[in-house]
N, C-alpha and C. Protein backbone atom coordinates (compact mmCIF):
# COMPACT_ATOMS: atom_id res chain seq x y z
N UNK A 1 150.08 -187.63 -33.27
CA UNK A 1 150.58 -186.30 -32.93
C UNK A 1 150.43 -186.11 -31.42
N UNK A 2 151.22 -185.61 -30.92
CA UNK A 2 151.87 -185.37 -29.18
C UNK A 2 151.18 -184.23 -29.29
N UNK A 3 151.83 -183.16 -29.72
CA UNK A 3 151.76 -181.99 -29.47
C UNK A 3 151.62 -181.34 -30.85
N UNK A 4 150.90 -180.03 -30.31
CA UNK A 4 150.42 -178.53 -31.41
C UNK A 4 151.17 -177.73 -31.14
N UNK A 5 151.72 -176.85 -32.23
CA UNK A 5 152.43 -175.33 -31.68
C UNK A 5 150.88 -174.27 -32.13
N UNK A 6 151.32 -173.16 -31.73
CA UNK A 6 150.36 -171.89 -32.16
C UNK A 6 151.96 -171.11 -31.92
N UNK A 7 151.16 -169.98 -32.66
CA UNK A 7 152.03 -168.95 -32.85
C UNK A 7 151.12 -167.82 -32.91
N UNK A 8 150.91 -167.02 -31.96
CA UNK A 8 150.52 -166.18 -31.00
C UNK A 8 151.24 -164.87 -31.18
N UNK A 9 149.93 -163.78 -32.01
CA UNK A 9 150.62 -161.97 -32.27
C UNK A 9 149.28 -161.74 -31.63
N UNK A 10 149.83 -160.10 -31.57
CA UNK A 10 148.97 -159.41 -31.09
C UNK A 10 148.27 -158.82 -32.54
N UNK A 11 146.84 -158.52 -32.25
CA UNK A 11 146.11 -158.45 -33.56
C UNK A 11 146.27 -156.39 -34.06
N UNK A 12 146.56 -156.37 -35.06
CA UNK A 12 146.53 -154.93 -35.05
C UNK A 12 144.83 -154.03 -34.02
N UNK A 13 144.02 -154.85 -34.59
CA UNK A 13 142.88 -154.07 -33.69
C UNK A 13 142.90 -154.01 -32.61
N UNK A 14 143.54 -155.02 -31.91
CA UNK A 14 143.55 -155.20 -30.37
C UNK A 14 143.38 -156.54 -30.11
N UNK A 15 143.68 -156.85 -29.13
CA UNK A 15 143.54 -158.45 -28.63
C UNK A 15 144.74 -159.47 -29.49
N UNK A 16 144.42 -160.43 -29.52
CA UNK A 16 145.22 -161.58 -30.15
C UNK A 16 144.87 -162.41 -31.32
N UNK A 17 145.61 -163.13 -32.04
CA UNK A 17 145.34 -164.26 -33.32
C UNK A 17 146.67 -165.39 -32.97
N UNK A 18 145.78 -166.66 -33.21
CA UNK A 18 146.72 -167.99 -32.77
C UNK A 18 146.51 -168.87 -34.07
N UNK A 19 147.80 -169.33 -34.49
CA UNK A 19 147.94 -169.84 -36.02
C UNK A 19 148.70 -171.40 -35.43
N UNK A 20 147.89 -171.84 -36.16
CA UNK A 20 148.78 -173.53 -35.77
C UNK A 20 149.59 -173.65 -36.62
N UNK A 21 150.47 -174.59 -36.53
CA UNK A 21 152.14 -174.85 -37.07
C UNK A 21 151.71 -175.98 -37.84
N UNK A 22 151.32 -176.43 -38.97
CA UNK A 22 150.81 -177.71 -39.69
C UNK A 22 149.13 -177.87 -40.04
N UNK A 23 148.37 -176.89 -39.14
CA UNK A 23 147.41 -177.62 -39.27
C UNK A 23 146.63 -176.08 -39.47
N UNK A 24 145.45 -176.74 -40.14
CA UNK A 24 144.43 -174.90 -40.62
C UNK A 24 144.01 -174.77 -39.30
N UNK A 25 144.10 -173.96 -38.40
CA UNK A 25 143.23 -173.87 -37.25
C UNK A 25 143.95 -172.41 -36.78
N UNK A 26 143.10 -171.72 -36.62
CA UNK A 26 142.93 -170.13 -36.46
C UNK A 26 141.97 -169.60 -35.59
N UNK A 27 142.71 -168.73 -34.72
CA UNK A 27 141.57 -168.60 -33.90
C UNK A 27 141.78 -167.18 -32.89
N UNK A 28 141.10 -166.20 -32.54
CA UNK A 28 141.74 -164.83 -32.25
C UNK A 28 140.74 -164.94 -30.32
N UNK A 29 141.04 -163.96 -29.92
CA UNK A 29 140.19 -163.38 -28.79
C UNK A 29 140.80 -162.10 -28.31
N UNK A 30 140.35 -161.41 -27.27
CA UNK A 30 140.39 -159.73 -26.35
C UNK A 30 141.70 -160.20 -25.98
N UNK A 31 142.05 -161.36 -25.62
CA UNK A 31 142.78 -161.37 -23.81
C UNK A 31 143.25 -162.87 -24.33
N UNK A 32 144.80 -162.78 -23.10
CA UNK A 32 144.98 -164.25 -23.16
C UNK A 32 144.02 -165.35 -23.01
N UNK A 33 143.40 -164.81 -21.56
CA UNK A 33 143.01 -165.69 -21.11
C UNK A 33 141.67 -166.53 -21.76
N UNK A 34 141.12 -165.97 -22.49
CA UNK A 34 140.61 -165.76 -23.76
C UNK A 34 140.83 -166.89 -24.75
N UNK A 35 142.02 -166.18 -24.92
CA UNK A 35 142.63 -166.95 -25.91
C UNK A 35 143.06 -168.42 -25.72
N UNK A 36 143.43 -168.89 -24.25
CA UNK A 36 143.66 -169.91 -24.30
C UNK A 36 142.50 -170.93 -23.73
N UNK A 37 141.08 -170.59 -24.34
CA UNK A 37 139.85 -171.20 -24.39
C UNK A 37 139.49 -171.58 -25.53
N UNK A 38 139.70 -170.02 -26.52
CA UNK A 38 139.36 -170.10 -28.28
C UNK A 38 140.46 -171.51 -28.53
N UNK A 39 141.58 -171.63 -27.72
CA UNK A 39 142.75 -172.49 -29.30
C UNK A 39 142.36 -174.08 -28.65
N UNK A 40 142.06 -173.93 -26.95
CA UNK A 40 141.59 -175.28 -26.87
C UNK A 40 140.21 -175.69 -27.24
N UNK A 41 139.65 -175.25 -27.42
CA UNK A 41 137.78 -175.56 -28.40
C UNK A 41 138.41 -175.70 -29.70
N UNK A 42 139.12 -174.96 -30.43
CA UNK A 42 139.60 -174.95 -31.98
C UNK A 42 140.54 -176.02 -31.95
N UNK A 43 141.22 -176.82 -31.26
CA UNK A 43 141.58 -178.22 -31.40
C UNK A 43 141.28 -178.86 -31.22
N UNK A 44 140.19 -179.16 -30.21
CA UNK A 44 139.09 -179.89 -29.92
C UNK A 44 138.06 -180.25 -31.17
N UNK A 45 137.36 -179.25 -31.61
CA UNK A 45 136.74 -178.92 -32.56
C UNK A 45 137.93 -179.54 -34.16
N UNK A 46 138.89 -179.52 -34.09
CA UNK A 46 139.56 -179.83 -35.20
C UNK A 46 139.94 -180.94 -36.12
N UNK A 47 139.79 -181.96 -34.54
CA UNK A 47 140.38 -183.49 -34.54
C UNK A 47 139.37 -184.19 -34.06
N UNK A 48 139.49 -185.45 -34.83
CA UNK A 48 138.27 -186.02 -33.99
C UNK A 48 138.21 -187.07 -32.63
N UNK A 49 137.17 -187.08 -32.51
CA UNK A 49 137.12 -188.04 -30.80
C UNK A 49 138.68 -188.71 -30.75
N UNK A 50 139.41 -188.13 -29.52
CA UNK A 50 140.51 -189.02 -28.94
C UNK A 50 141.73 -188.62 -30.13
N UNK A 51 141.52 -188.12 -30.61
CA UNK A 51 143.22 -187.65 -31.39
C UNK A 51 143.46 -186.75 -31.86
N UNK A 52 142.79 -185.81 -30.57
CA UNK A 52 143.43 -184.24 -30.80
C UNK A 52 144.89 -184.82 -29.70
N UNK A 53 145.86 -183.89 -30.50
CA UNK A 53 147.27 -183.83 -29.27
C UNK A 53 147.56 -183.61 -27.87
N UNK A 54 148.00 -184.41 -27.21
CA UNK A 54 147.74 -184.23 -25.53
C UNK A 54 148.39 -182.65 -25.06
N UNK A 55 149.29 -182.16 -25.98
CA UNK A 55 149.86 -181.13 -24.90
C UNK A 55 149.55 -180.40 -26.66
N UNK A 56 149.33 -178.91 -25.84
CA UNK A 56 148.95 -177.58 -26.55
C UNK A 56 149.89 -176.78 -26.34
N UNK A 57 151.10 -176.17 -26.97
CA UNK A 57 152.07 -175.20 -26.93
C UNK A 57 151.68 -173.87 -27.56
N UNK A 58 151.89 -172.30 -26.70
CA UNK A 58 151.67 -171.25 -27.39
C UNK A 58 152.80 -170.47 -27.18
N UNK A 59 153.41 -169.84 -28.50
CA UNK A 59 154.48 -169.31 -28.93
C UNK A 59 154.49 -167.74 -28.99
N UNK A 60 154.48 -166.96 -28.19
CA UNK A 60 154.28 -165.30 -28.13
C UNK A 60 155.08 -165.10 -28.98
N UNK A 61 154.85 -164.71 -30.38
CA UNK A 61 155.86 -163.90 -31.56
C UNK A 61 154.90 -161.88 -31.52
N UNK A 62 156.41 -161.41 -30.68
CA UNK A 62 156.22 -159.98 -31.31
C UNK A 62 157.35 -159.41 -32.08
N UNK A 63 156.74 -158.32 -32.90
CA UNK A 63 157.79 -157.59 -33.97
C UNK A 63 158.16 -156.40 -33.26
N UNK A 64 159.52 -156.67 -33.46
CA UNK A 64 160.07 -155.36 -33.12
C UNK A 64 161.20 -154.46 -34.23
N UNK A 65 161.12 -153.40 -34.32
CA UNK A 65 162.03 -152.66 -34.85
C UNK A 65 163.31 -152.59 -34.58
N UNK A 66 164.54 -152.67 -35.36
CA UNK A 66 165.94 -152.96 -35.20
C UNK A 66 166.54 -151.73 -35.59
């Protein structure tokens, strides 16, 4: 595996939640910047030595009313 997607909402309480595309790994924080610490430790943490995916993609999904 190359690459991870996340798919990235804003959490009703506040802050954020990041959902991987294939794989169980979940992971929220306040703030982006935040956030893009929680999803790299939570893939790190996911895979073992040397075959977590070199590139990490995050997908901003918001809902909007039509």
């Amino acid at each position: 595996m190359n690459e991870i997607l996340f798919i990235v909402e804003d959490a009703p309480e506040g802050g954020f939640v990041a959902r991987a595309l294939g794989e169980s790994i979940f992971t929220e924080a306040d703030d982006l910047e935040s956030l893009h610490r929680q999803v790299r430790d939570a893939v790190h943490c996911h895979f073992d030595e040397g075959m977590a995916p070199a590139l990490i993609r995050l997908q901003h999904s918001r809902e909007s009313a039509v």
